[in-house]
C-alpha atoms as a PDB file:
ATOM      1  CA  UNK A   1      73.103 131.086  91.451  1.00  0.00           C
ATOM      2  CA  UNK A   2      75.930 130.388  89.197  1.00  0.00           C
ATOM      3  CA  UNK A   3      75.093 129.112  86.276  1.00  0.00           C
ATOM      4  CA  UNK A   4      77.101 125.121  85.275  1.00  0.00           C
ATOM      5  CA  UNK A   5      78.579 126.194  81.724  1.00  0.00           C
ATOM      6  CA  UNK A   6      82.109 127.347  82.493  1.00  0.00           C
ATOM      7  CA  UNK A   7      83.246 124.157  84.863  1.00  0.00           C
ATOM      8  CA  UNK A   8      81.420 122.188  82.102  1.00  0.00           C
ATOM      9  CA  UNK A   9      83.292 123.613  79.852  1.00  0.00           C
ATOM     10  CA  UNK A  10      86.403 122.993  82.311  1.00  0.00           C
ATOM     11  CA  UNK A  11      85.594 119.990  82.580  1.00  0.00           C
ATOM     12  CA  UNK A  12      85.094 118.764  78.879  1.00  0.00           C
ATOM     13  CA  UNK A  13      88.451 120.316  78.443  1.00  0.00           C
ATOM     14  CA  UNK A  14      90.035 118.455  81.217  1.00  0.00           C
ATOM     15  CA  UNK A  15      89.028 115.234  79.707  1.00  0.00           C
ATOM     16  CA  UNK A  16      89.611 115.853  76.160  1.00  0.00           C
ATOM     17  CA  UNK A  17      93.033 116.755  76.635  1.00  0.00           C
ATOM     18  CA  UNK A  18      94.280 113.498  77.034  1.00  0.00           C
ATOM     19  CA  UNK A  19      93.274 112.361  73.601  1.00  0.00           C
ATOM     20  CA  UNK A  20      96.436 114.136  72.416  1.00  0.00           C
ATOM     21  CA  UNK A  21      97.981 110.575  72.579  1.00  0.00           C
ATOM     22  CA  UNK A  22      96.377 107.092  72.715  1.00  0.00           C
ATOM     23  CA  UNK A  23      98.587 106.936  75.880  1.00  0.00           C
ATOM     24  CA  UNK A  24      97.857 109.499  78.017  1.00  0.00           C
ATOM     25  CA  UNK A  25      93.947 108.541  77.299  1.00  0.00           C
ATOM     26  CA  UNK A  26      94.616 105.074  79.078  1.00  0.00           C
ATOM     27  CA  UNK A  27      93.649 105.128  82.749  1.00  0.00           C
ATOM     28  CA  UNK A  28      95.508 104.012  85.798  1.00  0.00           C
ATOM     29  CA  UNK A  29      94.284 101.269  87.741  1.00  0.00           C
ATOM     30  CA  UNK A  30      95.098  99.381  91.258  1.00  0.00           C
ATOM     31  CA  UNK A  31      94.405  95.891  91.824  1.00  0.00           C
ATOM     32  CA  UNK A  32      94.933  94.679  95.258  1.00  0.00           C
ATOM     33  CA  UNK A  33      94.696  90.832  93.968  1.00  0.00           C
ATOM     34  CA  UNK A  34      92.462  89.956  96.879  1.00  0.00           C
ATOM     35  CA  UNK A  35      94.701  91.298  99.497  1.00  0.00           C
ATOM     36  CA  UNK A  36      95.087  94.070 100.557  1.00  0.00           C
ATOM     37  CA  UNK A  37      97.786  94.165 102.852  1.00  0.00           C
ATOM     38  CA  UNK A  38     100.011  92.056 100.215  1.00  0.00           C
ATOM     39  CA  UNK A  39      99.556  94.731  97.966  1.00  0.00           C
ATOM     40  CA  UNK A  40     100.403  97.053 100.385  1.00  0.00           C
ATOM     41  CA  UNK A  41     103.717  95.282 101.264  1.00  0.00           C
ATOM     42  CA  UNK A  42     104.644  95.005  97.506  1.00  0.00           C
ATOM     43  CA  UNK A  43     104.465  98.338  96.741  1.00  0.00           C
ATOM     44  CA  UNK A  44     106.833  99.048 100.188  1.00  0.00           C
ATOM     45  CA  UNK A  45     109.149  96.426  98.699  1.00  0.00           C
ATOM     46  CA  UNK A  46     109.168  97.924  95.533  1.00  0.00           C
ATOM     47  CA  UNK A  47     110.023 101.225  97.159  1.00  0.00           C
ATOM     48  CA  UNK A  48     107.237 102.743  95.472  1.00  0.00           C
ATOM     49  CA  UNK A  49     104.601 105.716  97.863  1.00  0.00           C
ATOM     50  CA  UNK A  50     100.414 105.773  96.784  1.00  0.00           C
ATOM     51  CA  UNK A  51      99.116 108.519  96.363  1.00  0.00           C
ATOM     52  CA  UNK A  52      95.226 108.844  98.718  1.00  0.00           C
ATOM     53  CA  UNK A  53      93.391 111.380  97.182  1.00  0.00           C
ATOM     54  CA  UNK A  54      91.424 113.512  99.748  1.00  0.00           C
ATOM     55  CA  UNK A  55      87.842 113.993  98.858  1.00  0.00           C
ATOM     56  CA  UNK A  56      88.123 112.281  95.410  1.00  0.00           C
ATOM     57  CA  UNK A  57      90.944 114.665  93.939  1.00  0.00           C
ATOM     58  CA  UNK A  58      88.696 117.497  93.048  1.00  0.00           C
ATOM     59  CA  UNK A  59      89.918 120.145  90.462  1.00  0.00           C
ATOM     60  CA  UNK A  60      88.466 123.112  89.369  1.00  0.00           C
ATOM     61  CA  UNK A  61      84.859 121.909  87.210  1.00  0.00           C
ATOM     62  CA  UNK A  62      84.795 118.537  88.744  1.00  0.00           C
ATOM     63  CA  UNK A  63      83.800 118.824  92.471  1.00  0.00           C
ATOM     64  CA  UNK A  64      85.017 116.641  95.560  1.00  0.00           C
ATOM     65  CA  UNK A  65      83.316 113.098  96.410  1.00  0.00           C
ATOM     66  CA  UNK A  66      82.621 112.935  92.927  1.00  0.00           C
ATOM     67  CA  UNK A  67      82.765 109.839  90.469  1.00  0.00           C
ATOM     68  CA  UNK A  68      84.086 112.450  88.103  1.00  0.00           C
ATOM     69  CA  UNK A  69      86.740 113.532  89.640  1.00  0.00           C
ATOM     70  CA  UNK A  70      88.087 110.644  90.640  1.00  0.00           C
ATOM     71  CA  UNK A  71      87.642 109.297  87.157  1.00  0.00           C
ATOM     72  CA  UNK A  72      89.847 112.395  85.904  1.00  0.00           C
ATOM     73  CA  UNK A  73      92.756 111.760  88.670  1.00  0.00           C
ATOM     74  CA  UNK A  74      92.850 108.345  87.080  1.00  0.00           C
ATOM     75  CA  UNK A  75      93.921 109.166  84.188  1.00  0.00           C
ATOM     76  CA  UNK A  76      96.637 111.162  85.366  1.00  0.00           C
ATOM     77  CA  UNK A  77      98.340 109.105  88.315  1.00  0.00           C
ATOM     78  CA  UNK A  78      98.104 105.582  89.994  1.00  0.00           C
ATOM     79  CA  UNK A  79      95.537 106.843  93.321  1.00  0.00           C
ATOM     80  CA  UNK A  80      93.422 105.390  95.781  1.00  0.00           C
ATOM     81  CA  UNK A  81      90.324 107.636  96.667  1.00  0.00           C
ATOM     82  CA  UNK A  82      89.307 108.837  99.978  1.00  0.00           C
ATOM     83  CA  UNK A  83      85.789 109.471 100.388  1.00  0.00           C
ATOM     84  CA  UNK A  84      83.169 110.689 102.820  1.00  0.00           C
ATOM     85  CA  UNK A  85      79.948 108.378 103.691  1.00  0.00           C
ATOM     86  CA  UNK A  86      76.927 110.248 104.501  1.00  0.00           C
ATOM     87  CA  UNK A  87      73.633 108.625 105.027  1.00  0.00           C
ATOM     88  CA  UNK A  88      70.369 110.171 104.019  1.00  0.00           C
ATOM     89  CA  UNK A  89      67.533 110.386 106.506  1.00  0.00           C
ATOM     90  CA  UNK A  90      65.789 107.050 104.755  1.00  0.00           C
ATOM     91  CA  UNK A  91      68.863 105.114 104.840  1.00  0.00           C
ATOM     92  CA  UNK A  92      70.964 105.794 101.234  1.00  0.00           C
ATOM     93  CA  UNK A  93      73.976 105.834 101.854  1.00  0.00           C
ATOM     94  CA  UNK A  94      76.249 108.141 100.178  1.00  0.00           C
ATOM     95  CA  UNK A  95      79.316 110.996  98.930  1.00  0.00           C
ATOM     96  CA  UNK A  96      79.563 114.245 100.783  1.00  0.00           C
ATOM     97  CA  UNK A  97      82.043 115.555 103.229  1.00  0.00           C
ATOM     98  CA  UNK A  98      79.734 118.803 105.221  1.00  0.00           C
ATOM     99  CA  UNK A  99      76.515 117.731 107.105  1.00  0.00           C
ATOM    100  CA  UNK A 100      75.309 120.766 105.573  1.00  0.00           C
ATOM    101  CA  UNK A 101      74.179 120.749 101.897  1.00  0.00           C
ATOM    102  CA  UNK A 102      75.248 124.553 101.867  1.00  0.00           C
ATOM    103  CA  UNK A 103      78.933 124.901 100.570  1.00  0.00           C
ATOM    104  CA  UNK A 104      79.352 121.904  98.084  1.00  0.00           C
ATOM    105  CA  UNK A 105      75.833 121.074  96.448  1.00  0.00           C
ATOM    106  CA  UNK A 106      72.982 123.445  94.995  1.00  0.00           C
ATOM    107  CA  UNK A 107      71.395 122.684  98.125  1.00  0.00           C
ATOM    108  CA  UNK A 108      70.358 123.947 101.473  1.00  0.00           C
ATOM    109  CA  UNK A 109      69.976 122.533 104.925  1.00  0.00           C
ATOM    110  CA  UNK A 110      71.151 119.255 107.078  1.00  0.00           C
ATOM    111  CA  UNK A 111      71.961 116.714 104.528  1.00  0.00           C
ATOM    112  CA  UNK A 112      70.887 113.660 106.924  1.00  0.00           C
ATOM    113  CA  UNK A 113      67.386 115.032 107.422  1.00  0.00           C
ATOM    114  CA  UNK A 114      66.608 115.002 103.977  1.00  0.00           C
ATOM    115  CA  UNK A 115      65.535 112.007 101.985  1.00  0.00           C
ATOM    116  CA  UNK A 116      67.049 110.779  99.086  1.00  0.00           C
ATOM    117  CA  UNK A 117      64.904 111.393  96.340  1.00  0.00           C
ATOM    118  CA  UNK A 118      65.565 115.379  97.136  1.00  0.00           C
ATOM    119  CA  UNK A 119      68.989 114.651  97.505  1.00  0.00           C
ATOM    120  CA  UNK A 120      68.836 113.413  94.023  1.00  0.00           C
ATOM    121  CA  UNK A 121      67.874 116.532  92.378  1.00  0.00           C
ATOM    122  CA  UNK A 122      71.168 118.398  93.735  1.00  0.00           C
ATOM    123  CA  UNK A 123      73.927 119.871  91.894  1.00  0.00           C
ATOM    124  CA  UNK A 124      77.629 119.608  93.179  1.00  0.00           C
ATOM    125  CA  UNK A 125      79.234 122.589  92.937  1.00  0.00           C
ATOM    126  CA  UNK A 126      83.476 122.696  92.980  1.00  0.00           C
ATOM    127  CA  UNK A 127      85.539 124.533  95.055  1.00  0.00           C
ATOM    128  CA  UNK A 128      84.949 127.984  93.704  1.00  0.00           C
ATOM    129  CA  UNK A 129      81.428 127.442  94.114  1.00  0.00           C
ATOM    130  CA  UNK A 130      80.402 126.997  90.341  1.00  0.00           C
ATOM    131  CA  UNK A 131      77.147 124.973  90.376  1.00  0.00           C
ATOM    132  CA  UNK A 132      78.162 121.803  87.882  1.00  0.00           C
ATOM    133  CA  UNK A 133      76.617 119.528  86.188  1.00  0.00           C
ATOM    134  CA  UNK A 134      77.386 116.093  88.564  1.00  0.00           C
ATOM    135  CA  UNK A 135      75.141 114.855  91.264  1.00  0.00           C
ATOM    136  CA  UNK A 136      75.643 113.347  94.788  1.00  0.00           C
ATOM    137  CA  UNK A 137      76.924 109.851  93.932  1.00  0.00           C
ATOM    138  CA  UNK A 138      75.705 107.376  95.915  1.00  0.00           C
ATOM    139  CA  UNK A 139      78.218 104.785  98.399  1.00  0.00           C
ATOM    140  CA  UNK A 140      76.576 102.108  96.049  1.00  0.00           C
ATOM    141  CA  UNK A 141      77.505 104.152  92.550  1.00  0.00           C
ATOM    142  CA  UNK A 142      81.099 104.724  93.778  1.00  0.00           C
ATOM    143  CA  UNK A 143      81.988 101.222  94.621  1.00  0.00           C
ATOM    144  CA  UNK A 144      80.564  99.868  91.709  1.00  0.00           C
ATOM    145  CA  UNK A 145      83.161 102.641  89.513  1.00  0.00           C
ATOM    146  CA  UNK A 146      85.934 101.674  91.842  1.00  0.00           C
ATOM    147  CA  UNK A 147      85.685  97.752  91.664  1.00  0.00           C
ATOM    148  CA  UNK A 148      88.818  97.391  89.299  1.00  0.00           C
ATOM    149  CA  UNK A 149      89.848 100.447  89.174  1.00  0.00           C
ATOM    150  CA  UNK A 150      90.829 101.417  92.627  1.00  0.00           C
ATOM    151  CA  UNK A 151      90.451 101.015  96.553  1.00  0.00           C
ATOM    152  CA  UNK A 152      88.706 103.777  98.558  1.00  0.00           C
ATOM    153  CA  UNK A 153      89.262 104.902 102.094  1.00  0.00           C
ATOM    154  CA  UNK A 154      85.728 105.240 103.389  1.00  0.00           C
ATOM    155  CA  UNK A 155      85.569 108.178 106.279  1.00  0.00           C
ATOM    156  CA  UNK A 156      82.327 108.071 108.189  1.00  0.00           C
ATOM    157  CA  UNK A 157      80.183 111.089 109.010  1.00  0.00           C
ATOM    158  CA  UNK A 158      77.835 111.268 111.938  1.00  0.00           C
ATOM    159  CA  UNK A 159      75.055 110.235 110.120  1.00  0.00           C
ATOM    160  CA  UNK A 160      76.929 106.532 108.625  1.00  0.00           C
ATOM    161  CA  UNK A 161      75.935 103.280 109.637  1.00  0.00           C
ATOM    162  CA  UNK A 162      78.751 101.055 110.082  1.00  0.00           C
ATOM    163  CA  UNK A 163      76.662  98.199 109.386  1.00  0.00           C
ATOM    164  CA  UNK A 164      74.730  99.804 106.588  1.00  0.00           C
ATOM    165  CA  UNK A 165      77.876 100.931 104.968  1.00  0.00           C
ATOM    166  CA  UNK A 166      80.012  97.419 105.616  1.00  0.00           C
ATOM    167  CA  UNK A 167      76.734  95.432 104.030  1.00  0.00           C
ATOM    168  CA  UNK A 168      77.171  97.421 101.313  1.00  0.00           C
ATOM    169  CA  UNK A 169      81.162  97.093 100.647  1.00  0.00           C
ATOM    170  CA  UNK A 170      80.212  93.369 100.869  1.00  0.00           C
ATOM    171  CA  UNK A 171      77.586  93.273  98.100  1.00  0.00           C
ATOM    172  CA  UNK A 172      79.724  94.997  95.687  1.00  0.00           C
ATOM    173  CA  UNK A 173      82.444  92.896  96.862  1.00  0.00           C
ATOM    174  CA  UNK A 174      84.931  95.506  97.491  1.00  0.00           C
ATOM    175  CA  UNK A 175      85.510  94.432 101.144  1.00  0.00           C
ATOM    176  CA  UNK A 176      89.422  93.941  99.928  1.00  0.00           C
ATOM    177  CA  UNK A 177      89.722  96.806  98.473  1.00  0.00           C
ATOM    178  CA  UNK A 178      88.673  99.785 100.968  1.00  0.00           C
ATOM    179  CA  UNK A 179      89.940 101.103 104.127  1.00  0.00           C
ATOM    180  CA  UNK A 180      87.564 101.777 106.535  1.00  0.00           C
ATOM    181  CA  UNK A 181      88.451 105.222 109.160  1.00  0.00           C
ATOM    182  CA  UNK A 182      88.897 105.174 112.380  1.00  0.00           C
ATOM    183  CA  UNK A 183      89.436 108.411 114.772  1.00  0.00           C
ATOM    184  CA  UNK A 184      89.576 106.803 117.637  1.00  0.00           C
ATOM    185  CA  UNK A 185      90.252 103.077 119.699  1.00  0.00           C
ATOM    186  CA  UNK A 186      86.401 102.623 120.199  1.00  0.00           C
ATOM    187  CA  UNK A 187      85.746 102.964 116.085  1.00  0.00           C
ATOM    188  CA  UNK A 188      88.479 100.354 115.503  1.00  0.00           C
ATOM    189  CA  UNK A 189      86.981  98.158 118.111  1.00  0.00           C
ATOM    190  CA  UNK A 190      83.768  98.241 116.569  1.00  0.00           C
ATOM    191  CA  UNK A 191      85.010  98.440 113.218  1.00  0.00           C
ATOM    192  CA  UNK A 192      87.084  95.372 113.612  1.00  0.00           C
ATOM    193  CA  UNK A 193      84.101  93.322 115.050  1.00  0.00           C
ATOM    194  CA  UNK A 194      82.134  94.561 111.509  1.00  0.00           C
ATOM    195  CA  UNK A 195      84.519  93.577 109.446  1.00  0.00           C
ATOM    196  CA  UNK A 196      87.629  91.520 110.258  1.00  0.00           C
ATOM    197  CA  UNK A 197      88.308  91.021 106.722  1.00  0.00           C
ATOM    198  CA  UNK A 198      88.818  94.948 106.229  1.00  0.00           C
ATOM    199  CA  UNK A 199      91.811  97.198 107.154  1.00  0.00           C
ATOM    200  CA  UNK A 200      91.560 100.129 109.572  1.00  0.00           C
ATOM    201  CA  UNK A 201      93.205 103.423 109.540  1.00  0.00           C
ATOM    202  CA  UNK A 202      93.925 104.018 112.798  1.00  0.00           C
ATOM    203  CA  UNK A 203      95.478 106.964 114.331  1.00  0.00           C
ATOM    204  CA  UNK A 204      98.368 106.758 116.415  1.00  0.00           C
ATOM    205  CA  UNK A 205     101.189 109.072 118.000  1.00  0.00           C
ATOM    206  CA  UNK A 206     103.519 106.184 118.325  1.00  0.00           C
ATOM    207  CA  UNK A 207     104.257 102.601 117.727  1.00  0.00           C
ATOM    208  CA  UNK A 208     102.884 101.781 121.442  1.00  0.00           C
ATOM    209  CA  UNK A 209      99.372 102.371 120.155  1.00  0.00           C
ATOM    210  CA  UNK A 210      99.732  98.807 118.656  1.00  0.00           C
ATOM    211  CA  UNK A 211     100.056  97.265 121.990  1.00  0.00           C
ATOM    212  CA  UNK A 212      96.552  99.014 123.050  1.00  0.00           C
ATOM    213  CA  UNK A 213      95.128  98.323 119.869  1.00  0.00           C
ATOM    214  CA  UNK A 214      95.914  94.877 120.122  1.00  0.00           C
ATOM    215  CA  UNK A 215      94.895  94.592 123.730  1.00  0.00           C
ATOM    216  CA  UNK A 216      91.141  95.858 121.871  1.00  0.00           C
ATOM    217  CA  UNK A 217      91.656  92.741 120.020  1.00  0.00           C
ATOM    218  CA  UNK A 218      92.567  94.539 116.739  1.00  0.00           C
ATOM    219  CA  UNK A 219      95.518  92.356 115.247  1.00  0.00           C
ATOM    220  CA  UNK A 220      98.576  94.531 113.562  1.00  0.00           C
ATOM    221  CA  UNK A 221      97.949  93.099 110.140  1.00  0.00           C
ATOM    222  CA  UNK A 222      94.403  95.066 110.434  1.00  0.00           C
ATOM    223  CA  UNK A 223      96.145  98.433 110.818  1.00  0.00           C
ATOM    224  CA  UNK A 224      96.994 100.997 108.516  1.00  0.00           C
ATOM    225  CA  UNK A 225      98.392 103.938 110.721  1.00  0.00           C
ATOM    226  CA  UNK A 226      97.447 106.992 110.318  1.00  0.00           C
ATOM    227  CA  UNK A 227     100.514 109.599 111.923  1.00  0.00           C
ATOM    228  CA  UNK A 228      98.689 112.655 111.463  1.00  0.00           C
ATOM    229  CA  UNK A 229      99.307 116.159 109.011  1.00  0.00           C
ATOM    230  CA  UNK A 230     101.665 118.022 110.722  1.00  0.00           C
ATOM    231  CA  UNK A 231     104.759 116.732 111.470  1.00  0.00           C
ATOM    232  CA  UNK A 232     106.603 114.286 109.564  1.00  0.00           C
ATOM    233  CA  UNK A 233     108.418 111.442 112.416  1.00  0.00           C
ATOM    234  CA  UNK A 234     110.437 109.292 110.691  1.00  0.00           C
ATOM    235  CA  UNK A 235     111.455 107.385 113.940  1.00  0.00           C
ATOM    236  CA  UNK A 236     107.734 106.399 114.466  1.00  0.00           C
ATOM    237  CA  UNK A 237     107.653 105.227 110.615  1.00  0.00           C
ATOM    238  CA  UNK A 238     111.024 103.193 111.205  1.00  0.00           C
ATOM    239  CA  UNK A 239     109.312 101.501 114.361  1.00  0.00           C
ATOM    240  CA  UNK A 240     106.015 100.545 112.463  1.00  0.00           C
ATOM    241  CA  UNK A 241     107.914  99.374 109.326  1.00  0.00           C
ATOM    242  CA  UNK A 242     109.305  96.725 111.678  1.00  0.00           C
ATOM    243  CA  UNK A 243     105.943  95.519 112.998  1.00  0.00           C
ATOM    244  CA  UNK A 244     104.907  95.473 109.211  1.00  0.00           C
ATOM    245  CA  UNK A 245     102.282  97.967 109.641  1.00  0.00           C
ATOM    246  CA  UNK A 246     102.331 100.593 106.958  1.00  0.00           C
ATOM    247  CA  UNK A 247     101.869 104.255 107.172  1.00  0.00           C
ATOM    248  CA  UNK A 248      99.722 106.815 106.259  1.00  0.00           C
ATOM    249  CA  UNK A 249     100.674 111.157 106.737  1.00  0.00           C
ATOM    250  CA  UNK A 250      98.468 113.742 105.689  1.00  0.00           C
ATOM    251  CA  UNK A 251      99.562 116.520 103.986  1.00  0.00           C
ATOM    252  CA  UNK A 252      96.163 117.897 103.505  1.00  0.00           C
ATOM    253  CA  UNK A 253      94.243 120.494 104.862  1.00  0.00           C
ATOM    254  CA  UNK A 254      93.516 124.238 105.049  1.00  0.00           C
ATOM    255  CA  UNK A 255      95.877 127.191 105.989  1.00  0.00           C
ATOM    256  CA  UNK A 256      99.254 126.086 106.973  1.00  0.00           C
ATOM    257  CA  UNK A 257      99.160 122.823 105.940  1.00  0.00           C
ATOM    258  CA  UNK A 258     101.623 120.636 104.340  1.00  0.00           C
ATOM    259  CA  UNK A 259     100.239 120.776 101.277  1.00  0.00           C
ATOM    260  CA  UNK A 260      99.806 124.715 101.263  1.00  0.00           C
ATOM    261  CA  UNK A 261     103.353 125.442 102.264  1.00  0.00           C
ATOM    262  CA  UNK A 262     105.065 122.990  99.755  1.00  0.00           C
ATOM    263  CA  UNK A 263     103.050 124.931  96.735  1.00  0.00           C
ATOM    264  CA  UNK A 264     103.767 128.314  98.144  1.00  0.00           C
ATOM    265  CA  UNK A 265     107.398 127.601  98.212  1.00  0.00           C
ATOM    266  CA  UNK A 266     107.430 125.368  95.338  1.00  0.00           C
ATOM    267  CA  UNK A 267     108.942 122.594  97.040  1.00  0.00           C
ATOM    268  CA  UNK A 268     106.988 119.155  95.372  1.00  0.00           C
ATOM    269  CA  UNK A 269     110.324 117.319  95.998  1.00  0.00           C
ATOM    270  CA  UNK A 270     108.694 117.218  99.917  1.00  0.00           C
ATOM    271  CA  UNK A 271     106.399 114.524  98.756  1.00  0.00           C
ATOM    272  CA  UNK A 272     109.077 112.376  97.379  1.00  0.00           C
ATOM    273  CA  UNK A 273     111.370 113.316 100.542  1.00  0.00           C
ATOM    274  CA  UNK A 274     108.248 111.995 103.002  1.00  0.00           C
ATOM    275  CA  UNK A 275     108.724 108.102 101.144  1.00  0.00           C
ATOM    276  CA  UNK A 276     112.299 108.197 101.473  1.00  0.00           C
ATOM    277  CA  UNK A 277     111.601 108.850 105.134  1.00  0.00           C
ATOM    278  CA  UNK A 278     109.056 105.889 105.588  1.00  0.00           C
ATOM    279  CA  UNK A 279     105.573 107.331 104.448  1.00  0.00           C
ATOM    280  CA  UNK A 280     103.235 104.437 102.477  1.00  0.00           C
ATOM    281  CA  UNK A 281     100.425 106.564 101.818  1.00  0.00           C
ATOM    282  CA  UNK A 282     100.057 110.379 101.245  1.00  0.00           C
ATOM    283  CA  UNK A 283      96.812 111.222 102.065  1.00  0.00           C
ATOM    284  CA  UNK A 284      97.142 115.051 100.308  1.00  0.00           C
ATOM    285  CA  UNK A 285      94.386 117.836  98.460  1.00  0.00           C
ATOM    286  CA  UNK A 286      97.316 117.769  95.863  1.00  0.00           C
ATOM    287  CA  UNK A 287      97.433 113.960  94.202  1.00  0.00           C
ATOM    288  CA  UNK A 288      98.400 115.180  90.612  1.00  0.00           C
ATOM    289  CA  UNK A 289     101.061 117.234  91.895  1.00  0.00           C
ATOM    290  CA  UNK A 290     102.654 114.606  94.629  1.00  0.00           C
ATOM    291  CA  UNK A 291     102.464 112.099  92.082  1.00  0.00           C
ATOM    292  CA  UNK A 292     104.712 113.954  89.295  1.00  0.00           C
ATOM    293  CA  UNK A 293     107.192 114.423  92.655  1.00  0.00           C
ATOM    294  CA  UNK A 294     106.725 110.496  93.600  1.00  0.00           C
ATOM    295  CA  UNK A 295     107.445 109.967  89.646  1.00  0.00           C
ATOM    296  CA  UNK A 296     110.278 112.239  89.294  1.00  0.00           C
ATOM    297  CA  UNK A 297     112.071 110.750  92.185  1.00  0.00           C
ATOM    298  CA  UNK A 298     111.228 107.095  91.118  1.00  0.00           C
ATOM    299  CA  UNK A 299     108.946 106.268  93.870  1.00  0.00           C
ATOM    300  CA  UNK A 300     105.620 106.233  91.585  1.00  0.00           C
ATOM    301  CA  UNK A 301     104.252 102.721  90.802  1.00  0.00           C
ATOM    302  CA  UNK A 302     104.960 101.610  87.179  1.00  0.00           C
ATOM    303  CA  UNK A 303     102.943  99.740  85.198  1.00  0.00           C
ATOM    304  CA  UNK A 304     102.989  96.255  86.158  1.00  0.00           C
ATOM    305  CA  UNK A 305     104.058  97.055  90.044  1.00  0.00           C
ATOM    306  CA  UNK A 306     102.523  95.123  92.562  1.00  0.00           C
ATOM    307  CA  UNK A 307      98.460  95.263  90.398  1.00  0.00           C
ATOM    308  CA  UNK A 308      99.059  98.985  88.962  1.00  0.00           C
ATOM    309  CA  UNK A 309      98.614  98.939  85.554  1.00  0.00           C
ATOM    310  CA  UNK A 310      97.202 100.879  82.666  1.00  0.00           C
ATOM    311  CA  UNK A 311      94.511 100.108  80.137  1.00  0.00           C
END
């Protein structure tokens, strides 16, 4: 097994090189003032894009659907988190993306089957599959870091309660500050019946999915809409910017994706190119890098825009 010291020592490097100014050691933060979809609509006033960074922002040392990671992207760009909800087999609900324990923890086996206690014990491991020093946060852990500090989109795996997982947003008082993921009509619908208070990433091909989704009594000012990772429509963006409903593309993903082809061609500009044409939210694997794009072509919040601020 490999051994933690070299992403530790990543790691520790990562965060001590902001020191170099009192600045740069300040972290972002995004406060939605209570309401969500106002904040949302300021920053599309404002002509500003958010960055939504998949899996936490992971970087090389600090593994995805960690607290550490996401603590690190902080400090380099204004970003709201997604995260993946698993639930262990006596009900704790928390961060990991596989149901296998296999590729991103020292573990092995179904990660729902196992109880939490052993779940404890695990390692993360990043992306190159250095074992680190960071454990499997819990749901509970990771709203508690993000109350302030940012909003999470909360993806559910097979094994997530919606109830469980809502009950727990609402204790840690975070239910206006999270998105809550929806692959499909039914998920809204029960979603929506959860939570009314909470917005919805839905996906849709088209600005007529608000009719159905509103015929499955999910109002519009519920919906975030998620248009998908592969091609950019800035006609369906236009037609949801007039029913007020903000948008969400995906750059992210393996092989050809978005994300992949703009660093293999060295093309960041795309990022800043997809919030000219309409985009809200860039759900990408490549947050620090979109954001100096969003910055560089003035569409990155400031401090002081719309709750984003600094401290």
């Amino acid at each position: 097994m490999k051994a933690f010291l070299l992403p530790t020592l990543i790691a520790a490097s990562l965060a001590a090189a902001p020191a170099a100014s009192q600045e740069a050691a300040r972290a972002w933060s995004l406060d939605t003032g209570g309401d969500f979809s106002a904040f949302l609509d300021c920053m599309e006033a404002q002509q500003r894009t958010i960055i939504s960074a998949h899996r936490g922002g992971p970087t090389p040392g600090l593994p995805e659907n960690s607290i550490e990671a996401m603590d690190a992207l902080l400090h380099a760009a204004p970003a709201i988190m997604e995260v993946d909800v698993a639930q262990s087999s006596d009900g704790v609900l928390f961060l990991l993306h596989d149901d296998r324990l296999d590729r991103t923890t020292s573990g092995t086996g179904v990660a729902a089957e196992r109880e939490w206690a052993d779940l404890a014990e695990l390692r993360l491991r990043d992306a190159a599959g250095w074992t680190t020093p960071y454990r499997i946060p819990t749901l509970e852990a990771a709203l508690a870091w993000a109350k302030g500090r940012t909003a999470l989109q909360i993806d559910f795996k097979r094994s997530t309660s919606y109830e469980d997982t809502i009950a727990l947003i609402r204790a840690q008082d975070m239910a206006d500050s999270v998105i809550l993921i929806a692959y499909s009509l039914d998920a809204a619908r029960r979603l929506h019946a959860l939570a009314p208070d909470m917005l919805i990433s839905l996906s849709m091909d088209d600005a007529s999915a608000l009719s159905e989704a509103a015929e499955a009594g999910i109002p519009t000012e519920s919906i975030v809409a998620f248009t998908g990772t592969r091609l950019p429509r800035p006609d369906v963006y236009a037609s949801l910017d007039e029913a007020d409903v903000e948008v969400i593309f995906g750059t992210l993903g393996r092989g050809n994706s978005i994300d992949n082809r703009i660093a293999d061609f060295g093309m960041d500009e795309r990022y800043a190119e997809l919030g000219e044409a309409g985009v809200d939210i860039i759900a990408t694997d490549r947050p620090r890098a979109a954001a100096a794009a969003l910055q560089e072509a003035g569409r990155l919040a400031d401090e002081n825009t719309c709750g984003v601020a600094r401290r």
